[in-house]
Protein backbone atom coordinates (compact mmCIF):
# COMPACT_ATOMS: atom_id res chain seq x y z
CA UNK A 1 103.04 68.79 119.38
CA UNK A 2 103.92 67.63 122.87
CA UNK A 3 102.30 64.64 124.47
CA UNK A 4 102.30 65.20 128.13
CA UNK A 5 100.92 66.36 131.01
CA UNK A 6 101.37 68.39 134.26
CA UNK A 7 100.42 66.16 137.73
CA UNK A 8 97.00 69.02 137.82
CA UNK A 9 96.22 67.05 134.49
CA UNK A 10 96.30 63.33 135.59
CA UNK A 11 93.44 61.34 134.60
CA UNK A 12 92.07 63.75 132.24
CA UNK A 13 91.89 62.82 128.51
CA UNK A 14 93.46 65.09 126.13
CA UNK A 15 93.92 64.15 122.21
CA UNK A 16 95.82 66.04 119.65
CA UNK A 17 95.18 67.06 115.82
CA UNK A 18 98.60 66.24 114.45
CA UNK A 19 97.83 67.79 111.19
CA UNK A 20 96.65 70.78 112.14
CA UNK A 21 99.23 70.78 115.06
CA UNK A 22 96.55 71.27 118.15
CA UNK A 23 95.73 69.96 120.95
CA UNK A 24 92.43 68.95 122.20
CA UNK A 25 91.28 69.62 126.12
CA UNK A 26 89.07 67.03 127.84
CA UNK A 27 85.86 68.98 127.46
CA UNK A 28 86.22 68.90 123.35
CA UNK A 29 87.47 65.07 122.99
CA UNK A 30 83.73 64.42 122.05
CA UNK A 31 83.23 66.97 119.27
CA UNK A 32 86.82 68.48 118.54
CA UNK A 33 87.22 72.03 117.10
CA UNK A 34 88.73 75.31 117.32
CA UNK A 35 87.09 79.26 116.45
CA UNK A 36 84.09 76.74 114.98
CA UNK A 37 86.01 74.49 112.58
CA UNK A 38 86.14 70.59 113.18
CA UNK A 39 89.45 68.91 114.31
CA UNK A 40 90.19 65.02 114.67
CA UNK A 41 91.60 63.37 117.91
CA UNK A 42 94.29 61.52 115.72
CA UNK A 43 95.94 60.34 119.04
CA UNK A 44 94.06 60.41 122.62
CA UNK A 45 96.51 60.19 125.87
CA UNK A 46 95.98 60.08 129.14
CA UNK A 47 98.26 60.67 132.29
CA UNK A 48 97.78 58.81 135.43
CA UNK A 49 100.21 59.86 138.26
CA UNK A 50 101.69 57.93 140.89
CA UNK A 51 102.62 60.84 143.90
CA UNK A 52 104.93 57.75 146.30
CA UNK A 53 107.16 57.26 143.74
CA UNK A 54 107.20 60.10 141.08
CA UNK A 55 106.06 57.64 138.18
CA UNK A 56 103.70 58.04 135.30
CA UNK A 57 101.42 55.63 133.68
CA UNK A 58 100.25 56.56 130.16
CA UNK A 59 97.23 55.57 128.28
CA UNK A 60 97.42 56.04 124.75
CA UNK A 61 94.52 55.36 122.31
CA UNK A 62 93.57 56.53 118.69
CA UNK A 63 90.68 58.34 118.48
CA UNK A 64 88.83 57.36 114.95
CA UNK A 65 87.60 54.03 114.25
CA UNK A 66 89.91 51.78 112.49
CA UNK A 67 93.10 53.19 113.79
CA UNK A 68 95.63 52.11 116.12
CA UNK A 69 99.20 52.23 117.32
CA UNK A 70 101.95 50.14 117.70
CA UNK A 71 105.98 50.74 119.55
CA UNK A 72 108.68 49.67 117.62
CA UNK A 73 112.41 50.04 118.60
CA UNK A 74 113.04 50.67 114.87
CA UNK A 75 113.00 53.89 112.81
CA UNK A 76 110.81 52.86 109.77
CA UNK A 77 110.54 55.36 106.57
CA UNK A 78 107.65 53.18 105.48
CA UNK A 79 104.65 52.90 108.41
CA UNK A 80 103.86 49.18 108.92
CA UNK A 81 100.44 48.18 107.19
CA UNK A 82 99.06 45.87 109.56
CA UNK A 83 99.36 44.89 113.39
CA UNK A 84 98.34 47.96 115.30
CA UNK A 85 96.55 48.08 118.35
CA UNK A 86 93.42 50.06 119.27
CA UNK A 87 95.51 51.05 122.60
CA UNK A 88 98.58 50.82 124.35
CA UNK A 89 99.40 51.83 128.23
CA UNK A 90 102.93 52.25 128.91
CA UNK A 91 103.98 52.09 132.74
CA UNK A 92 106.62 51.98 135.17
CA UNK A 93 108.57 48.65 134.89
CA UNK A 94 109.99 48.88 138.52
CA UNK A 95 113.55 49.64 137.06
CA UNK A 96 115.85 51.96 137.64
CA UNK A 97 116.12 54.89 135.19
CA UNK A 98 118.29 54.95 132.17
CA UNK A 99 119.90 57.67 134.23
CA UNK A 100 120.50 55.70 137.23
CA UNK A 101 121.56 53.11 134.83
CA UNK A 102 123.94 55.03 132.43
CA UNK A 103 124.69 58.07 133.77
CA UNK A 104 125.27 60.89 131.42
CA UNK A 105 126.66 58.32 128.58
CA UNK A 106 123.94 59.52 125.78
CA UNK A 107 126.08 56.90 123.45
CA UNK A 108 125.01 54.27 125.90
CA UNK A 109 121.77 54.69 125.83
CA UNK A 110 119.25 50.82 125.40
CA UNK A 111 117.60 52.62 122.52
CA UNK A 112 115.03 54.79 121.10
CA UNK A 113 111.47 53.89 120.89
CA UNK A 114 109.11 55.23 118.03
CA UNK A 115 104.80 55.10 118.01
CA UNK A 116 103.75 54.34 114.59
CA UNK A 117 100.06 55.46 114.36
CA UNK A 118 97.42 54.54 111.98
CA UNK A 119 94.31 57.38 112.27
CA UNK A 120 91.25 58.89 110.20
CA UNK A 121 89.26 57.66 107.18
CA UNK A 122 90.90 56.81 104.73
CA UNK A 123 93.89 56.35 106.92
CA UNK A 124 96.85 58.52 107.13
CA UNK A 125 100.15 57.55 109.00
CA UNK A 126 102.47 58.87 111.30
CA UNK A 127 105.76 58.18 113.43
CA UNK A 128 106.20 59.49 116.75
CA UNK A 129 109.22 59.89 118.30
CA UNK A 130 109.76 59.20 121.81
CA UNK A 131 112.75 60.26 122.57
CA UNK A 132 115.85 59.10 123.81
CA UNK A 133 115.27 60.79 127.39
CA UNK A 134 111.83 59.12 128.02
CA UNK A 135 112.27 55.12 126.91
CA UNK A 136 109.06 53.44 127.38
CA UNK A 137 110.85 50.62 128.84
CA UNK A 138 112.69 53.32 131.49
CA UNK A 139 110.48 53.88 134.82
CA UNK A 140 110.40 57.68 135.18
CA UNK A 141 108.88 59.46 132.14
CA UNK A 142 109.26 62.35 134.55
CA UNK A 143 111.12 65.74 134.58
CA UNK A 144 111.03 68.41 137.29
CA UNK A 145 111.82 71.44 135.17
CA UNK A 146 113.01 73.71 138.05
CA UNK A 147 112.52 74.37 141.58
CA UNK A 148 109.07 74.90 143.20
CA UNK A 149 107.44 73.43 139.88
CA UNK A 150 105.35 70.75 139.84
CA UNK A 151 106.64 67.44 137.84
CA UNK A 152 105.47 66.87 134.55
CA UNK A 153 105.45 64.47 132.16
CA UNK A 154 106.75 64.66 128.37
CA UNK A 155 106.73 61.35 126.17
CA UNK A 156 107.08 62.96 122.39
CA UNK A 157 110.01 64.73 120.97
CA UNK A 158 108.45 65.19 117.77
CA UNK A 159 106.57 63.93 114.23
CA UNK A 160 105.83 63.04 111.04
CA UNK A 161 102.73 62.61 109.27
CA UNK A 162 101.81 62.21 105.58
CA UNK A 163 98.71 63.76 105.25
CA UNK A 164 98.54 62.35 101.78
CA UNK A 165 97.66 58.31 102.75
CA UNK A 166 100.73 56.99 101.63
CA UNK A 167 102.92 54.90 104.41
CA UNK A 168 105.83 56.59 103.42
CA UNK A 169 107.23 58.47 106.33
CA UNK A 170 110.31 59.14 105.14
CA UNK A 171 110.76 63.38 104.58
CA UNK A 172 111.73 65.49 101.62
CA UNK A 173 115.07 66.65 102.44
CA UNK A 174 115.27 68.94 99.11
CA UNK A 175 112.32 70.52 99.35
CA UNK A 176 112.94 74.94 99.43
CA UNK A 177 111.54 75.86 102.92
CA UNK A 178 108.94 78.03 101.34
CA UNK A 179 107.63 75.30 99.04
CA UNK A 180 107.35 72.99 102.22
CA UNK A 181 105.64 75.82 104.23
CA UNK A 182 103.18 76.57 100.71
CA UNK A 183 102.54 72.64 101.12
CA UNK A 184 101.83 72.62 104.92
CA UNK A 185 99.46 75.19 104.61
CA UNK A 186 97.44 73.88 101.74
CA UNK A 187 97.18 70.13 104.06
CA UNK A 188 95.87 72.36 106.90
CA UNK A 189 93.58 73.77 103.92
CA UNK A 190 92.15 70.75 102.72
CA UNK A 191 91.49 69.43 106.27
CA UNK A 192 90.67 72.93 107.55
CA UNK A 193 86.17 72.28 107.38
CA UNK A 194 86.87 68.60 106.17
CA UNK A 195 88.87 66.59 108.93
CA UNK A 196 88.58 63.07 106.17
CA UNK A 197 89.24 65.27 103.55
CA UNK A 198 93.02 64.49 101.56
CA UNK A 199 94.75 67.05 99.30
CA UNK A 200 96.29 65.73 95.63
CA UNK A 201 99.69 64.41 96.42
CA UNK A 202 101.97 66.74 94.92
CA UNK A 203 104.51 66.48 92.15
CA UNK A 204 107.79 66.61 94.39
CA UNK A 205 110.45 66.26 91.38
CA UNK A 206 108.66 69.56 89.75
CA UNK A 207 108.23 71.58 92.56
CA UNK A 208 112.04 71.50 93.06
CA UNK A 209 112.49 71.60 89.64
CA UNK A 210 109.93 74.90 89.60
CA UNK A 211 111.94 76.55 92.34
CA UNK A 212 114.85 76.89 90.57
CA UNK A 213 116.61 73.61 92.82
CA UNK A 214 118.36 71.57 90.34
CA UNK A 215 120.98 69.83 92.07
């Protein structure tokens, strides 16, 4: 589930379903769905692009009531309960870029950044990560994949949600790939014509136990 945008996109809304892994044009923010079936905006975004100086500002919101967001420099396996905002707008700071900064020295890098993000009723939690390349506290967000294309703007490397309520954002790393693929599927399931809807929080001990994974 990216979060970005190509500079044809700026100032358009787009929001994403990060359960069911979509995302949601500007036309559809208002009543989300796909083939018929309802989806939820868990996380709205939008772009706005600055053409002098090749910068991005970003808009992020939540899009049910009672959610929010919050940045955190710290990789948490437990979402924070309280303190998130209903919106956040990351922009250039006027500095140069990491790049500029560091040059290729990954290991020197200020940091990563991570979104925590409170969204539906009841709530479920997830943690965003940003990314080491686009630091919200860097000034470009911007990449121009290759010549003659038009620069575009990335912000998300990837995810994790539980789709089960808990805080707990911290992922099974025992777990058979075909039980976790059987569990994904039955989350998109339970959501699929119920977007509030929450599946039984499975027994994770037995189902490794059941698979034959003892160790």
């Amino acid at each position: 589930m990216p979060i970005g945008f190509k500079v044809k996109e700026a100032g358009f809304t787009f929001g994403d379903d990060m359960i069911q892994g979509c995302r949601i044009s500007p036309d559809q923010i208002e009543n989300p769905s796909i083939n018929g079936e309802p989806l939820c905006c868990d996380i709205l975004y939008k772009g706005l692009w600055n053409p002098k100086n090749h910068t991005w500002s970003v808009v992020l919101s939540t899009g049910t009531p009672g959610g929010g967001l919050m940045i955190s420099d710290q990789l948490l396996y437990v979402a924070p309960e309280t303190g998130y905002q209903p919106s956040l707008t990351l922009g250039p700071t006027g500095e140069p870029s990491r790049w500029e900064k560091w040059g290729q020295q990954k290991l020197a890098h200020p940091g990563l950044r991570y979104l925590y993000l409170r969204s539906r009723t009841p709530f479920v939690y997830a943690r965003i990560d940003l990314g080491e390349n686009f630091d919200v506290n860097d000034r470009p967000f911007v990449r121009k994949p290759s010549r003659g294309e038009t620069y575009e703007f990335g912000l998300t490397n990837g995810y994790v949600i539980n789709p089960y309520g808990d805080r707990v954002l911290d992922e099974e790393p025992d777990l058979p790939i075909d039980v976790r693929l059987r569990l994904e599927q039955e989350v998109r399931t339970a959501y699929r014509f119920h977007v509030n809807g929450r599946p039984p929080k499975p027994d994770i001990p037995k189902l490794i136990k059941d698979s034959g994974r003892w160790w």
